[in-house]
Protein backbone atom coordinates (compact mmCIF):
# COMPACT_ATOMS: atom_id res chain seq x y z
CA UNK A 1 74.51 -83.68 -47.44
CA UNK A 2 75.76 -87.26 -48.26
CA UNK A 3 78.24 -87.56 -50.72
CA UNK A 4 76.64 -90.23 -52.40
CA UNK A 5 73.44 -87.29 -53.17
CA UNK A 6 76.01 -85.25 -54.53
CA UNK A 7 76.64 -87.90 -57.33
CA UNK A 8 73.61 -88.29 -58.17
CA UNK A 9 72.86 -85.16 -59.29
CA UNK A 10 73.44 -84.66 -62.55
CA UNK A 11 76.53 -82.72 -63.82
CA UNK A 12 76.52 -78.79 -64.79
CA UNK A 13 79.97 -77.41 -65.03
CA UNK A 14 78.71 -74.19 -63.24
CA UNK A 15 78.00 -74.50 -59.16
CA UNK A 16 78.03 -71.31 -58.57
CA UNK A 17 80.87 -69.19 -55.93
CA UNK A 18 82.55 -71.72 -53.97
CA UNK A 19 85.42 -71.92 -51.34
CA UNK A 20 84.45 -68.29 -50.42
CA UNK A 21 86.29 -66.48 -47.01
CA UNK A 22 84.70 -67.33 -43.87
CA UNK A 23 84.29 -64.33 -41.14
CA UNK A 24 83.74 -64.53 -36.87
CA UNK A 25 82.55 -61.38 -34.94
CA UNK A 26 84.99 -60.71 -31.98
CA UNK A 27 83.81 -62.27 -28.83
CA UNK A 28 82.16 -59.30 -27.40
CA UNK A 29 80.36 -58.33 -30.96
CA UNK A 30 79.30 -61.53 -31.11
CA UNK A 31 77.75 -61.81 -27.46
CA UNK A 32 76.22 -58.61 -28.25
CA UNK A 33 74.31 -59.81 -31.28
CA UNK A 34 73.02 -63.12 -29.91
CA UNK A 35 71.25 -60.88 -27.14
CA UNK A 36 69.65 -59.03 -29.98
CA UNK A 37 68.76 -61.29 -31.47
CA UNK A 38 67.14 -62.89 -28.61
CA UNK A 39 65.06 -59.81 -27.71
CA UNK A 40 63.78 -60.07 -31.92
CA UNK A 41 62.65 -63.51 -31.20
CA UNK A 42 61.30 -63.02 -27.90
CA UNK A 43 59.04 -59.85 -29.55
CA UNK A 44 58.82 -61.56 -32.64
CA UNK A 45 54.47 -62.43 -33.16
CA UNK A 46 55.43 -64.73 -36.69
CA UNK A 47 59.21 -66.04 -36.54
CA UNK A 48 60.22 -68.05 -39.38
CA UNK A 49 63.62 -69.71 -39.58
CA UNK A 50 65.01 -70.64 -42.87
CA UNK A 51 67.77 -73.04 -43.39
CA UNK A 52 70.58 -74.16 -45.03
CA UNK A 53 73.55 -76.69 -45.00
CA UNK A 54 75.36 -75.09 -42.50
CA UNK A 55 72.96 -76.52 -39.06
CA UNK A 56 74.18 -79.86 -40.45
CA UNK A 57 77.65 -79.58 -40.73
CA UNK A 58 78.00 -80.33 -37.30
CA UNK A 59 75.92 -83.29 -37.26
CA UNK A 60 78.94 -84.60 -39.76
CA UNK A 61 77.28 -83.97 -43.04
CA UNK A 62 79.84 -82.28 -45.04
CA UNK A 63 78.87 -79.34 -46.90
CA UNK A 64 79.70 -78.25 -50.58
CA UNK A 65 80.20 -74.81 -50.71
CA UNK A 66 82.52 -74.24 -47.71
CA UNK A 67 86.84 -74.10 -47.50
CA UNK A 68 86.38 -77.84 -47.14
CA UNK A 69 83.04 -78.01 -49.26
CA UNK A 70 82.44 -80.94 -51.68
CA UNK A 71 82.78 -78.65 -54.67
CA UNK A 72 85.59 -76.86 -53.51
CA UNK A 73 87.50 -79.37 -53.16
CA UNK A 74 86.48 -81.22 -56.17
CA UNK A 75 87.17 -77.47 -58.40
CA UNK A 76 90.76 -77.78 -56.57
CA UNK A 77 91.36 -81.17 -56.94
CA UNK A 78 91.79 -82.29 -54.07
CA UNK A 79 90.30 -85.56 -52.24
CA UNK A 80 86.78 -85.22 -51.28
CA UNK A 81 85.58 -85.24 -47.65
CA UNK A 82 84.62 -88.15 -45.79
CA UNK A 83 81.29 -88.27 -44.00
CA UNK A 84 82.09 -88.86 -39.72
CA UNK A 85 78.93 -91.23 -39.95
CA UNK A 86 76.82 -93.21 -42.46
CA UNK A 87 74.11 -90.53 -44.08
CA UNK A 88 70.83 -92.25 -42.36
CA UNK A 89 72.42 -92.24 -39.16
CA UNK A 90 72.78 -88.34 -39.04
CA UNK A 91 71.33 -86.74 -35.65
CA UNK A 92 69.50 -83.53 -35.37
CA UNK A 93 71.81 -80.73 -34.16
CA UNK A 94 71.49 -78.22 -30.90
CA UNK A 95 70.24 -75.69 -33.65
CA UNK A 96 67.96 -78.05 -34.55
CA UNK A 97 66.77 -79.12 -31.68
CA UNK A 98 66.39 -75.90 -30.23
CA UNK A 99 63.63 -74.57 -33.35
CA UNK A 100 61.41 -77.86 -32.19
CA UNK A 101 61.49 -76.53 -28.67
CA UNK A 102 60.94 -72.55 -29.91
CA UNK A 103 58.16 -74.26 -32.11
CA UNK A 104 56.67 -76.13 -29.26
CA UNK A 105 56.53 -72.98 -26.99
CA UNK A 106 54.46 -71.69 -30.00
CA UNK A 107 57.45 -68.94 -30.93
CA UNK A 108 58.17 -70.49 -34.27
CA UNK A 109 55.47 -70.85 -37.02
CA UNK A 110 57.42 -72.13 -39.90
CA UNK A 111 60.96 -73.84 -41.11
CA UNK A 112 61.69 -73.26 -44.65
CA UNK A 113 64.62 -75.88 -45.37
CA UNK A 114 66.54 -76.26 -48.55
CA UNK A 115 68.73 -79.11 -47.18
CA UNK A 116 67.46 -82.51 -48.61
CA UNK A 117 68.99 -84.41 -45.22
CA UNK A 118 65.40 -84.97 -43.40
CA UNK A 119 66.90 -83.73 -39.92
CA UNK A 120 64.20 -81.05 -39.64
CA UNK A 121 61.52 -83.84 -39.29
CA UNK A 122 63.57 -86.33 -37.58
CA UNK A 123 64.09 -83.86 -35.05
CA UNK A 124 60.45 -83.01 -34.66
CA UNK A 125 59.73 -80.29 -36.42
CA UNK A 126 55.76 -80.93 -37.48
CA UNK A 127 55.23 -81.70 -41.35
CA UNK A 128 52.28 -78.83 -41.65
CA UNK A 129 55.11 -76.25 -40.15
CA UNK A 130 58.10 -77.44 -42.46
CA UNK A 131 58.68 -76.63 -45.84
CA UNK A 132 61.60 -78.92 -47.81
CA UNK A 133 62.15 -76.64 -50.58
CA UNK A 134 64.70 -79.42 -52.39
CA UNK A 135 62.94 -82.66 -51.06
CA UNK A 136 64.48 -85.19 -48.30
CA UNK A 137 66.64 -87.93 -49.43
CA UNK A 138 64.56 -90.38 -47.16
CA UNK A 139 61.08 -89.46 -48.17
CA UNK A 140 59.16 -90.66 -50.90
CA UNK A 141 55.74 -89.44 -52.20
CA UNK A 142 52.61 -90.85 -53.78
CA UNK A 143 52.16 -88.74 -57.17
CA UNK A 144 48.49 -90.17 -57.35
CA UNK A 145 47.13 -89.70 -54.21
CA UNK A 146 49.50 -87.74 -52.46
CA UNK A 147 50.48 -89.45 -49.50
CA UNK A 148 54.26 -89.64 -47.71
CA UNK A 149 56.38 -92.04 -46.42
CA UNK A 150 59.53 -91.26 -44.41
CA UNK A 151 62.24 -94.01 -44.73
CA UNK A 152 65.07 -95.06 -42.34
CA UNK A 153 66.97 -95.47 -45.35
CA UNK A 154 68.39 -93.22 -48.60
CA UNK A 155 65.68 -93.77 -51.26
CA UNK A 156 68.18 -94.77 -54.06
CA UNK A 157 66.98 -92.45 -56.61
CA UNK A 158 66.84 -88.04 -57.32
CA UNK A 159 65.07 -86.22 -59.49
CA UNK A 160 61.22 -87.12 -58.75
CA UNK A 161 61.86 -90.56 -60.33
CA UNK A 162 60.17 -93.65 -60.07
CA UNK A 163 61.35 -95.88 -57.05
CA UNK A 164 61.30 -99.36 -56.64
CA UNK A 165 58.13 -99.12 -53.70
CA UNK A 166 54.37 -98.59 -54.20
CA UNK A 167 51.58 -96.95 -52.40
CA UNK A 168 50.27 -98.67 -49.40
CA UNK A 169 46.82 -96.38 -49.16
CA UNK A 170 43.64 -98.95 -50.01
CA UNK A 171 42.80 -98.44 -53.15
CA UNK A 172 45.82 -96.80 -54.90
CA UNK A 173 48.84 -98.71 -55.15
CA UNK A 174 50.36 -96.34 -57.03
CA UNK A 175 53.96 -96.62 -57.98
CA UNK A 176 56.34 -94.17 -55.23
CA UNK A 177 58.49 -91.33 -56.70
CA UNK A 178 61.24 -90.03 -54.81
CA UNK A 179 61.47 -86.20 -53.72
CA UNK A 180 64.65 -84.59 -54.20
CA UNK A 181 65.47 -82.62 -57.05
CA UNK A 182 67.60 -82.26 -59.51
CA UNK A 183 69.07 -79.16 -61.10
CA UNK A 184 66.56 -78.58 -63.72
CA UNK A 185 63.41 -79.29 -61.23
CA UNK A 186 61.45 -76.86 -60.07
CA UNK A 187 60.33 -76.03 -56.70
CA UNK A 188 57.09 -77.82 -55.90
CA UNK A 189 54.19 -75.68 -55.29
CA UNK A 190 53.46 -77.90 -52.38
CA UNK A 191 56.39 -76.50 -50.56
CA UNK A 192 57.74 -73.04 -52.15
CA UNK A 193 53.98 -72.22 -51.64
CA UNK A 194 53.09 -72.28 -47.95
CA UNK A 195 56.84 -70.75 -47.61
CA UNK A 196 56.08 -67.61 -49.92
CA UNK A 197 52.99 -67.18 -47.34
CA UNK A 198 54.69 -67.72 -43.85
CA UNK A 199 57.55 -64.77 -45.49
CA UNK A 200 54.82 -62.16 -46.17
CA UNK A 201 53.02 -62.85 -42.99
CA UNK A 202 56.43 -63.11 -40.81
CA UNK A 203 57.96 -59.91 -38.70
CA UNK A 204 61.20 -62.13 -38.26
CA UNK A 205 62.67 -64.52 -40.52
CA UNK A 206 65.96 -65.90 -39.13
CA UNK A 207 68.47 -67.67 -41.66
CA UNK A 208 70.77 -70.12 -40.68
CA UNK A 209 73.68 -71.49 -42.13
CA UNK A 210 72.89 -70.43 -45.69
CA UNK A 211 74.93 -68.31 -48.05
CA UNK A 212 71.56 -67.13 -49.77
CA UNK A 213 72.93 -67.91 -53.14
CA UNK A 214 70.41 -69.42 -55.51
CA UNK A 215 66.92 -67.61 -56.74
CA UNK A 216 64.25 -68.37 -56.56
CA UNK A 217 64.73 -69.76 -52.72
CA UNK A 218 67.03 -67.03 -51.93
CA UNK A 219 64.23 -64.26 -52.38
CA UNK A 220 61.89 -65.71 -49.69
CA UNK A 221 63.14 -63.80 -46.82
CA UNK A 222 62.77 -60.55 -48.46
CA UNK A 223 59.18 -60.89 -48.21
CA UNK A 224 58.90 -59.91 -45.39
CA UNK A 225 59.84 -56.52 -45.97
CA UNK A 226 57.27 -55.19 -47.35
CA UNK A 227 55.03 -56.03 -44.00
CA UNK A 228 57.33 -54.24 -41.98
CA UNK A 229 59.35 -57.51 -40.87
CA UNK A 230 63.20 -57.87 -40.09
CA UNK A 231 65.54 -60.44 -40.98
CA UNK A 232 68.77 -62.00 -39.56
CA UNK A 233 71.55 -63.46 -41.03
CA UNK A 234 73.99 -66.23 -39.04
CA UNK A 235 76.23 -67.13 -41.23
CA UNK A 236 80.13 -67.62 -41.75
CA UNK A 237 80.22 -66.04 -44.71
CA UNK A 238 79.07 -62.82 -46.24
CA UNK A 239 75.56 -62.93 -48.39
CA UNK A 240 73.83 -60.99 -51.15
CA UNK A 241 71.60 -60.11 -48.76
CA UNK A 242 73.81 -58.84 -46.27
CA UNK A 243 72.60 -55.01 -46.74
CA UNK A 244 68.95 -56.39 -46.26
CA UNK A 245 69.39 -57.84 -43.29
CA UNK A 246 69.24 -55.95 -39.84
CA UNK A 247 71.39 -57.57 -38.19
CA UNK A 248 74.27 -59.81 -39.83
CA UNK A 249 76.16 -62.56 -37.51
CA UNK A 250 78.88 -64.28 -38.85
CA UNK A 251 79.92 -67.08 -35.98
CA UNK A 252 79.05 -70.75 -36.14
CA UNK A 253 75.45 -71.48 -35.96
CA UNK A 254 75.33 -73.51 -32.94
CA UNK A 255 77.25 -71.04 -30.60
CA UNK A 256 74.80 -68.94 -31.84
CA UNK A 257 71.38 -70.65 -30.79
CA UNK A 258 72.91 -72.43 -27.92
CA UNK A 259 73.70 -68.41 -27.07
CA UNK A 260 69.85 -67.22 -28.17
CA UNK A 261 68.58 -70.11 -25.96
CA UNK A 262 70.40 -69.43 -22.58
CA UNK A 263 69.06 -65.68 -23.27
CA UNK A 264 65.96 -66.70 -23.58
CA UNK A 265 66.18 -69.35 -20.30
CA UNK A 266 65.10 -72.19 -22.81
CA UNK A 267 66.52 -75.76 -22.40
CA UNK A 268 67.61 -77.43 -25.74
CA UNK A 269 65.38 -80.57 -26.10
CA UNK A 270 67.20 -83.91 -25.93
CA UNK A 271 66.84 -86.10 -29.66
CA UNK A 272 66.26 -89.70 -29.26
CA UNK A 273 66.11 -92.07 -32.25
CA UNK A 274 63.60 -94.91 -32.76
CA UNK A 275 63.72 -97.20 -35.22
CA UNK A 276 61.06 -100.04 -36.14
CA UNK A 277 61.72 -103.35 -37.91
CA UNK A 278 59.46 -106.44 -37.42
CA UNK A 279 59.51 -110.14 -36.61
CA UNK A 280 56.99 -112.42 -39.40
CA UNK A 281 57.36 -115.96 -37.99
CA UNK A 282 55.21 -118.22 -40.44
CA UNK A 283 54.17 -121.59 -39.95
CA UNK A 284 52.30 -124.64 -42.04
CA UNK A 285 51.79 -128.19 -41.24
CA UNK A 286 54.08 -130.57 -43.20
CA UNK A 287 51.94 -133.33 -45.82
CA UNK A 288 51.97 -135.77 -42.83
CA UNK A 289 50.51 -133.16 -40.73
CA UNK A 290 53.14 -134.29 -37.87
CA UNK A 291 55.57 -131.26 -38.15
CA UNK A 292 55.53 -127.74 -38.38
CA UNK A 293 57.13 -126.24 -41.59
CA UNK A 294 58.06 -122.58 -40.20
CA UNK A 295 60.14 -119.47 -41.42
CA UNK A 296 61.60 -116.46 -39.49
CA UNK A 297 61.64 -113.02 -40.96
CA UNK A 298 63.36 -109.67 -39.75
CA UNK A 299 62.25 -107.37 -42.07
CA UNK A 300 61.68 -103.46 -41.96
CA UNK A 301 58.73 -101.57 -41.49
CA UNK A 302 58.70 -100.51 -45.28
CA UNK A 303 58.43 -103.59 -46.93
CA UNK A 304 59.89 -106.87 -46.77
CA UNK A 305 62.56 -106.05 -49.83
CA UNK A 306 63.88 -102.69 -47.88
CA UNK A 307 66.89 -102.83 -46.18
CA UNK A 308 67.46 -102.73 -42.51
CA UNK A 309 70.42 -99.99 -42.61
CA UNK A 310 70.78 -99.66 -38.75
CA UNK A 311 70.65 -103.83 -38.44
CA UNK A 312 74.39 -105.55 -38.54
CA UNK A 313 73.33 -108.97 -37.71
CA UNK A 314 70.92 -111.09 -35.59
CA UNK A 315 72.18 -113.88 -33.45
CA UNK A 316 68.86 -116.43 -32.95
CA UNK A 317 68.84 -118.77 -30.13
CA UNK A 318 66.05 -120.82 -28.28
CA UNK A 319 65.23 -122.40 -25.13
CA UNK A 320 67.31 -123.95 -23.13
CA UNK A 321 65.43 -127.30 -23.35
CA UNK A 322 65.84 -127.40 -26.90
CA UNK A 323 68.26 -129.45 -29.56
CA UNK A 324 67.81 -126.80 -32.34
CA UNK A 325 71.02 -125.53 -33.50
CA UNK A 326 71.63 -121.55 -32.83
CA UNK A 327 71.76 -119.10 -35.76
CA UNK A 328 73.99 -115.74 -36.74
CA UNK A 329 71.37 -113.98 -39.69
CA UNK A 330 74.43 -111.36 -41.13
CA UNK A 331 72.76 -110.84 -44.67
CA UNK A 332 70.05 -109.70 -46.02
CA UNK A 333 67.45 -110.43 -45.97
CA UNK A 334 67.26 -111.63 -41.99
CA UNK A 335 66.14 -114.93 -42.53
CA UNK A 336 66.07 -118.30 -41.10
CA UNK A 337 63.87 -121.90 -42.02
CA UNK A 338 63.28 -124.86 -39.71
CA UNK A 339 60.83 -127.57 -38.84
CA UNK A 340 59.32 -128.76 -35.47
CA UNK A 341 57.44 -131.18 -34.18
CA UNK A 342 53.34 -130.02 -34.10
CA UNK A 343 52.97 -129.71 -30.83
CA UNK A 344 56.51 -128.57 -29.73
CA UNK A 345 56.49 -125.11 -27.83
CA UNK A 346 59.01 -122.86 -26.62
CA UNK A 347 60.71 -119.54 -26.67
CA UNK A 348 63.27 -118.12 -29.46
CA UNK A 349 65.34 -115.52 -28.13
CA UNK A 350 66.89 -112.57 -30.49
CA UNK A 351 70.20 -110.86 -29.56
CA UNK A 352 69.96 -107.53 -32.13
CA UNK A 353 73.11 -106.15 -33.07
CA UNK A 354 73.07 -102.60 -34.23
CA UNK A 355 75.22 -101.24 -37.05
CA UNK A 356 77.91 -98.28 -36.88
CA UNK A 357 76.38 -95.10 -36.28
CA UNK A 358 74.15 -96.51 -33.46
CA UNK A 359 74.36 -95.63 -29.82
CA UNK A 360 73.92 -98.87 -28.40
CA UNK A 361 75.38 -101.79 -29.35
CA UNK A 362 72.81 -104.87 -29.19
CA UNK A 363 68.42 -105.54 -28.12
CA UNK A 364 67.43 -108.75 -26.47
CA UNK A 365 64.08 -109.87 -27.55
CA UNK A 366 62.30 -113.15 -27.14
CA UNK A 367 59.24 -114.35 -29.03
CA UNK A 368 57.04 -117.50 -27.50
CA UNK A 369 56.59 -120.32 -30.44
CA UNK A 370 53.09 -122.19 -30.56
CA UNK A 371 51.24 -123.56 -33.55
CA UNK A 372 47.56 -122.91 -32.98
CA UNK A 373 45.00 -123.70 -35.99
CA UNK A 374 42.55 -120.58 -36.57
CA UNK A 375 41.11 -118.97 -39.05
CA UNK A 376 40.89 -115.64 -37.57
CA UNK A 377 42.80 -112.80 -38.74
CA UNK A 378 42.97 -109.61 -36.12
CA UNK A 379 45.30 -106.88 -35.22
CA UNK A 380 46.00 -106.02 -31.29
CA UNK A 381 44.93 -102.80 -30.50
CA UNK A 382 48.05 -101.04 -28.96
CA UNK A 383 48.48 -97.06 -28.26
CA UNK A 384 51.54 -96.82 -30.72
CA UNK A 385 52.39 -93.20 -29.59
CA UNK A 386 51.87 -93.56 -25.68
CA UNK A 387 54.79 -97.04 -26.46
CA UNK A 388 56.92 -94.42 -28.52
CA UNK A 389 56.70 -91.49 -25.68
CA UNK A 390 57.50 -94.21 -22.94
CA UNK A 391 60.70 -95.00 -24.44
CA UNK A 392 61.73 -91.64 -25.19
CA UNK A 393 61.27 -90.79 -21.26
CA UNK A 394 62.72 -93.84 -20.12
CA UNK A 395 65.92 -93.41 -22.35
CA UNK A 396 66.51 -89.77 -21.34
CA UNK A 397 65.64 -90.63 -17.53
CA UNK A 398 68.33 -93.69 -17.55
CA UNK A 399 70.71 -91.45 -20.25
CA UNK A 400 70.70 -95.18 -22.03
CA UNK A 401 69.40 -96.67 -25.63
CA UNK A 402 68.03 -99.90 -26.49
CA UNK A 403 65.11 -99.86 -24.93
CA UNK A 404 62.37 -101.87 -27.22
CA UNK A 405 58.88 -102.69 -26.81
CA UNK A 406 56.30 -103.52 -28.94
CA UNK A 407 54.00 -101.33 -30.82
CA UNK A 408 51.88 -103.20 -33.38
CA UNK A 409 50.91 -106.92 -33.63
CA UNK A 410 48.87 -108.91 -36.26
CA UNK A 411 48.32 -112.09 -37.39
CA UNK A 412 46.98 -113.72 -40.47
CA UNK A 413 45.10 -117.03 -40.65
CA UNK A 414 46.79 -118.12 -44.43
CA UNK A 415 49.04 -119.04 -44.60
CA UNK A 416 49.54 -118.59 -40.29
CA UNK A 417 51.83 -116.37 -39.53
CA UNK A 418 52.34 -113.71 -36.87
CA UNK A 419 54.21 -109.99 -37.51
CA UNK A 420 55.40 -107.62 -34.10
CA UNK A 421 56.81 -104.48 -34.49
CA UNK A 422 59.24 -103.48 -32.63
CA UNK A 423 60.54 -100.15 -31.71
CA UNK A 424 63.78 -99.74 -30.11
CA UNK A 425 66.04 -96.64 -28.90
CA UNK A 426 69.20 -96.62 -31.05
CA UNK A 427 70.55 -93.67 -30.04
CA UNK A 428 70.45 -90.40 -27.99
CA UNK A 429 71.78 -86.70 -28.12
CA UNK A 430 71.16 -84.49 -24.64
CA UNK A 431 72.20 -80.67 -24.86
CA UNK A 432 73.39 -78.30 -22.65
CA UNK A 433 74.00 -74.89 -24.00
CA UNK A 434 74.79 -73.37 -20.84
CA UNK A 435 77.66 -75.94 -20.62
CA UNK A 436 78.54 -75.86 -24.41
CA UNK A 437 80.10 -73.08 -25.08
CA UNK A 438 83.99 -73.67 -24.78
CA UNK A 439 86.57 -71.34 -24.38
CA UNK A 440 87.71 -71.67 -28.05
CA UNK A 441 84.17 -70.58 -29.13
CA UNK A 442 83.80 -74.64 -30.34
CA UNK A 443 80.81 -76.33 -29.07
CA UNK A 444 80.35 -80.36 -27.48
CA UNK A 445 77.61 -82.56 -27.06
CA UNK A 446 76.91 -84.78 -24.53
CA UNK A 447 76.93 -88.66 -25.78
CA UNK A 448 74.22 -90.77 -23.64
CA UNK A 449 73.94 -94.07 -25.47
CA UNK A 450 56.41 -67.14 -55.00
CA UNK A 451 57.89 -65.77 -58.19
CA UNK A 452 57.64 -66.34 -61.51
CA UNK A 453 60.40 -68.66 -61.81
CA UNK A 454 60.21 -71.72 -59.86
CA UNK A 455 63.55 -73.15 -61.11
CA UNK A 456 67.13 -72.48 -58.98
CA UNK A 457 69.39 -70.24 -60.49
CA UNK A 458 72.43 -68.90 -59.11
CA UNK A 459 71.99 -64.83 -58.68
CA UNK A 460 73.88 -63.09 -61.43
CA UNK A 461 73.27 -62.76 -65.03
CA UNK A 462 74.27 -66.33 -66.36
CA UNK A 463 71.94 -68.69 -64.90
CA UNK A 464 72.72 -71.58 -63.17
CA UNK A 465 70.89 -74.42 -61.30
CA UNK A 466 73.13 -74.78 -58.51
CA UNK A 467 71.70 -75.33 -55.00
CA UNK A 468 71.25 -73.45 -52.20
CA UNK A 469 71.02 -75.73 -49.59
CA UNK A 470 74.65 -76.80 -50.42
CA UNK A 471 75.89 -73.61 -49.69
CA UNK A 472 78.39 -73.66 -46.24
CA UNK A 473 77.16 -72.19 -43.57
């Protein structure tokens, strides 16, 4: 998690057992489990995987409940850790990456997450297979009609509160809320639900990186049970549920898929990141009707008052014929005003300089300038997801980002002005588990550019609201 969600959250004294001992099977034990394991999954009819903070400490979230946790260190005193990367520019991990690929092969039917970081969906995981038990810090929800919309940045606010966005379905409008909750929210129906039912119907569940802590979200595997199913446990430390499970693994998560995958002969997907923003360039003839009053926009996808987290600066230039002074747009908003004769054309070229976190450094765009006078308004017609899948093979074929291309373009009649979208690779994780397990058990990447009670309580006889999802893996 980010350290800015942690405060947020509103303060309880009580977060539960934290800074607890952290346990690793010898070498052979462990080897010996992972093949179980793998021959569960690879019988396994209805596999569910449910998750905590522990697949995302390697993607350099720190965790809270760990030696080096958030609250651990906080109930010690000591400094709190630093995050390796900024929050939104987290990547999936192997673990991660390896349930989309188990899920695509049609082994895995459901993730039940109760981390609020978004990496199960940014990874691929589909929405109608994932349940977020605690929300996602960059998703925010329509209470009136229902719809979502996942950000590229933290939506600034917890606790199902009013943000500063509003619907964009025709005919709604209504005012966005953000997801996460807080410790005195309960579990939405819309997710603890479809979990409860993937549990009972499941003859596997696997938990990852969760110290199975907090009721009611702690429960869920156990449902299974009663069908005849099994459950694992990976996890560093020991769990409640320990004596439930059939087979307890305490080693680090990763080892452990990367392990179940090489068993299995599956390749670990690669992750490549794409993120939009868009280009508005409007234009208007001066009161002498001899110039051309015009304005540049870069602007996200989400509105034109969101941030572009993953933009440093844009450096504007234009043709090499022309007398108009360059630009450097380093604040938001991206923007930039001039005038030009009416019947000027030429070319504006865009040098797009990513911020830290990013794989690649800068984009190269150009966009051709030419004042036309029409009173049509139309959209292009462009197969967004065949654009999208092109640049996802063409950055893992060249094992290079910033690729762009376009993927929507409109234009509006009044006042004129023209909007592309672009979308451009800014970064990319490949995965070898084969190669990835080191000698001192530590793993690499390669770097290529229902109950009754729906609240969270800790288990025990004093309540508590403390999450799960926080717990170290």
């Amino acid at each position: 998690m980010s350290l800015g969600y942690a405060e947020k959250l509103s303060f309880i004294e009580d977060v539960g057992q934290v800074g607890m001992a952290e346990f690793f099977d010898p070498s052979h034990v462990l080897q010996c489990k992972i093949e179980e394991l793998a021959k569960l999954i690879q019988k396994s009819k209805h596999l569910v995987v449910f998750t905590g903070a522990g697949i995302s400490t390697s993607c350099g979230i720190p965790d809270f409940r760990g030696p080096k946790g958030i609250w651990t260190l906080q109930r010690e005193g000591k400094d709190l850790p630093k995050a390796s990367l900024p929050f939104h520019r987290a990547m999936p991990s192997m673990t991660h990456m390896a349930l989309v690929e188990l899920e695509r092969a049609g082994i895995l039917k459901f993730v039940i997450s109760q981390n609020v970081d978004g990496l199960h969906l940014r990874s691929g995981i589909p929405r109608e297979k994932l349940s977020e038990l605690h929300g996602d810090s960059f998703m925010e929800m329509c209470p009136s009609c229902g719809a979502e919309y996942l950000r590229d940045f933290e939506v600034e606010t917890i606790g199902l509160k009013e943000t500063s966005r509003r619907c964009s379905v025709e005919k709604c409008g209504a005012k966005l809320k953000d997801t996460v909750l807080d410790w005195e929210d309960a579990l939405p129906p819309k997710e603890i639900d479809p979990a409860e039912k993937h549990c009972k119907m499941a003859d596997l569940v696997l938990c990852l990186g969760t110290s199975l802590q907090i009721t009611p979200a702690c429960n869920l595997p156990l449902k299974c049970l009663r069908g005849g199913g099994k459950i694992v446990i990976v996890n560093l430390q020991k769990t409640p549920k320990d004596k439930k499970a059939n087979v307890v693994i305490h080693g680090l998560v990763d080892k452990v898929v990367a392990g179940v995958m090489q068993s299995l002969n599956m390749k670990i997907p690669p992750y490549v990141r794409i993120d939009l923003f868009q280009i508005i360039l409007t234009q208007s003839l001066s009161g002498d009707q001899r110039f051309i009053n015009w304005t540049l926009r870069v602007a996200s996808v989400h509105g034109l008052t969101s941030q572009l987290p993953f933009i440093e600066s844009i450096e504007v230039s234009f043709s090499d014929n022309q007398n108009y002074k360059d630009a450097v747009l380093d604040k938001q908003p991206f923007l930039m005003k001039r005038r030009t004769a009416r019947n000027e054309t030429f070319d504006i070229f865009f040098k797009v300089n990513y911020s830290d976190g990013c794989d690649c450094v800068s984009t190269q765009l150009s966009l051709p300038f030419e004042f036309k006078v029409s009173t049509e308004e139309h959209e292009e017609i462009i197969d967004k997801e065949a654009v999208l899948q092109s640049l996802r093979e063409k950055a893992v074929e060249e094992s290079s980002c910033g690729h762009s291309d376009v993927v929507e373009r409109r234009a509006v009649s009044e006042p004129r002005s023209e909007a592309v979208v672009y979308a451009t690779v800014t970064s990319l994780r490949t995965y070898h588990s084969q190669q990835s397990l080191l000698a001192n058990g530590e793993l690499k990447w390669k770097l290529e550019g229902s109950g009754t009670s729906r609240k969270r309580s800790r288990t025990g006889k004093r309540k508590s609201k403390a999450r799960e999802e926080e717990s170290k893996a």
